[in-house]
Protein backbone atom coordinates (compact mmCIF):
# COMPACT_ATOMS: atom_id res chain seq x y z
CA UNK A 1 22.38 -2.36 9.71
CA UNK A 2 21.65 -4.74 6.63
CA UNK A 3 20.20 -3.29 3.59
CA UNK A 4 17.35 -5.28 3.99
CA UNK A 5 16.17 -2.62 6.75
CA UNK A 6 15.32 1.22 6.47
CA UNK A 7 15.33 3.50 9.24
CA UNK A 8 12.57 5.11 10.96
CA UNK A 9 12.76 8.19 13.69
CA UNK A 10 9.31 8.94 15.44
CA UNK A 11 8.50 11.45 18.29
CA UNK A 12 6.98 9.49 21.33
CA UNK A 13 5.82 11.10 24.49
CA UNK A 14 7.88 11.92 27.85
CA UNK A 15 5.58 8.76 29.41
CA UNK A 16 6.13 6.35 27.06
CA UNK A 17 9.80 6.95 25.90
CA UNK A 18 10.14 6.00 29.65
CA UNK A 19 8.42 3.26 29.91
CA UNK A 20 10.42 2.40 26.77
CA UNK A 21 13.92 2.90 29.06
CA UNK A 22 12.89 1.14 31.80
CA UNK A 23 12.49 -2.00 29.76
CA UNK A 24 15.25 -1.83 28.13
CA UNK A 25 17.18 -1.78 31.39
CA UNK A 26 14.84 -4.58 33.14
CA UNK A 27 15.40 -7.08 29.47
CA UNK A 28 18.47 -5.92 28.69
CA UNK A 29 17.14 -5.06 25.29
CA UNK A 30 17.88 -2.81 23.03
CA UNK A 31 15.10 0.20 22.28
CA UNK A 32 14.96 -0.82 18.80
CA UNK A 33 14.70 -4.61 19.47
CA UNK A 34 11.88 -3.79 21.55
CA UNK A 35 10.35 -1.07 19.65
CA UNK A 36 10.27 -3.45 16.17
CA UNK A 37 9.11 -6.37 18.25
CA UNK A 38 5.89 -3.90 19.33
CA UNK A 39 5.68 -3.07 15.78
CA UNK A 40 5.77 -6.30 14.09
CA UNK A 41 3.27 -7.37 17.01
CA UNK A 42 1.00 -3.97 16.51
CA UNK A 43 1.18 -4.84 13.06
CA UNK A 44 0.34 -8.71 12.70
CA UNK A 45 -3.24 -7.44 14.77
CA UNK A 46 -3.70 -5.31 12.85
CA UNK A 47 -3.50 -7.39 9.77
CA UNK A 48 -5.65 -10.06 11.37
CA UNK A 49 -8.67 -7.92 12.44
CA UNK A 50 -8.71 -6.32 8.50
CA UNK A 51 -8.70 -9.57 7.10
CA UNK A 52 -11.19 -11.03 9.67
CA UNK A 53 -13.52 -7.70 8.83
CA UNK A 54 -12.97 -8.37 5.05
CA UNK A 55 -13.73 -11.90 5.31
CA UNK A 56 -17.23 -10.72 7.21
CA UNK A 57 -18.03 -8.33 4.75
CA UNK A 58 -17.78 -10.89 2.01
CA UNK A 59 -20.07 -13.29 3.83
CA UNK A 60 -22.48 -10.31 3.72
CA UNK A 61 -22.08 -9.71 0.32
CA UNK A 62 -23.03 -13.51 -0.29
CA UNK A 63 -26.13 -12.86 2.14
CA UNK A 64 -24.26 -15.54 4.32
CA UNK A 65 -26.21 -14.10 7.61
CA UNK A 66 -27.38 -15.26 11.14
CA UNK A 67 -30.69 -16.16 11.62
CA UNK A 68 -32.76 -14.45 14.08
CA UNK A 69 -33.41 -17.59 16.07
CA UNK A 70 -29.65 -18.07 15.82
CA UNK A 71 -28.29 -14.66 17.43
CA UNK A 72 -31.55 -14.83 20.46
CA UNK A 73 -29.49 -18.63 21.33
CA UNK A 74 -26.19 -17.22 21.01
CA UNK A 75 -27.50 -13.49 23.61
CA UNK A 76 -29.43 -16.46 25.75
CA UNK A 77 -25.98 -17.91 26.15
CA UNK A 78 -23.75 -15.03 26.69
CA UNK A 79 -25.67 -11.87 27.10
CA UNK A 80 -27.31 -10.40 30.21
């Protein structure tokens, strides 16, 4: 281990600690290879959606909203 990493023990259930072991033996992976990839993965969405909320709140803020005219085209395209 490098000092440029710190370690971290967590609990997981029965069901997923064994999904966890059977992908390490299918990849040939380590668990921790595989458990930081899901973390740095978990994390970078994460990230993304609170930064894609913050930049919609400030929009708000700025009174930068959708017309009414402009959200009935956009339900007459997609909605139901």
């Amino acid at each position: 281990m490098s000092t440029a990493e710190k370690i971290l023990n967590v609990r997981l259930p029965v069901e997923l600690h064994g999904q966890l072991e059977r992908l390490v033996q299918a990849t040939g992976r380590s668990k921790s290879f595989l458990t930081v990839e899901a973390l740095r993965s978990y994390v970078s969405q994460e990230q993304w959606q609170i930064a894609d909320v913050q930049d919609g709140l400030q929009e708000a803020d700025q009174g930068e909203f959708a017309t009414a005219e402009e959200v009935r085209a956009v339900y007459a395209k997609y909605g139901h």
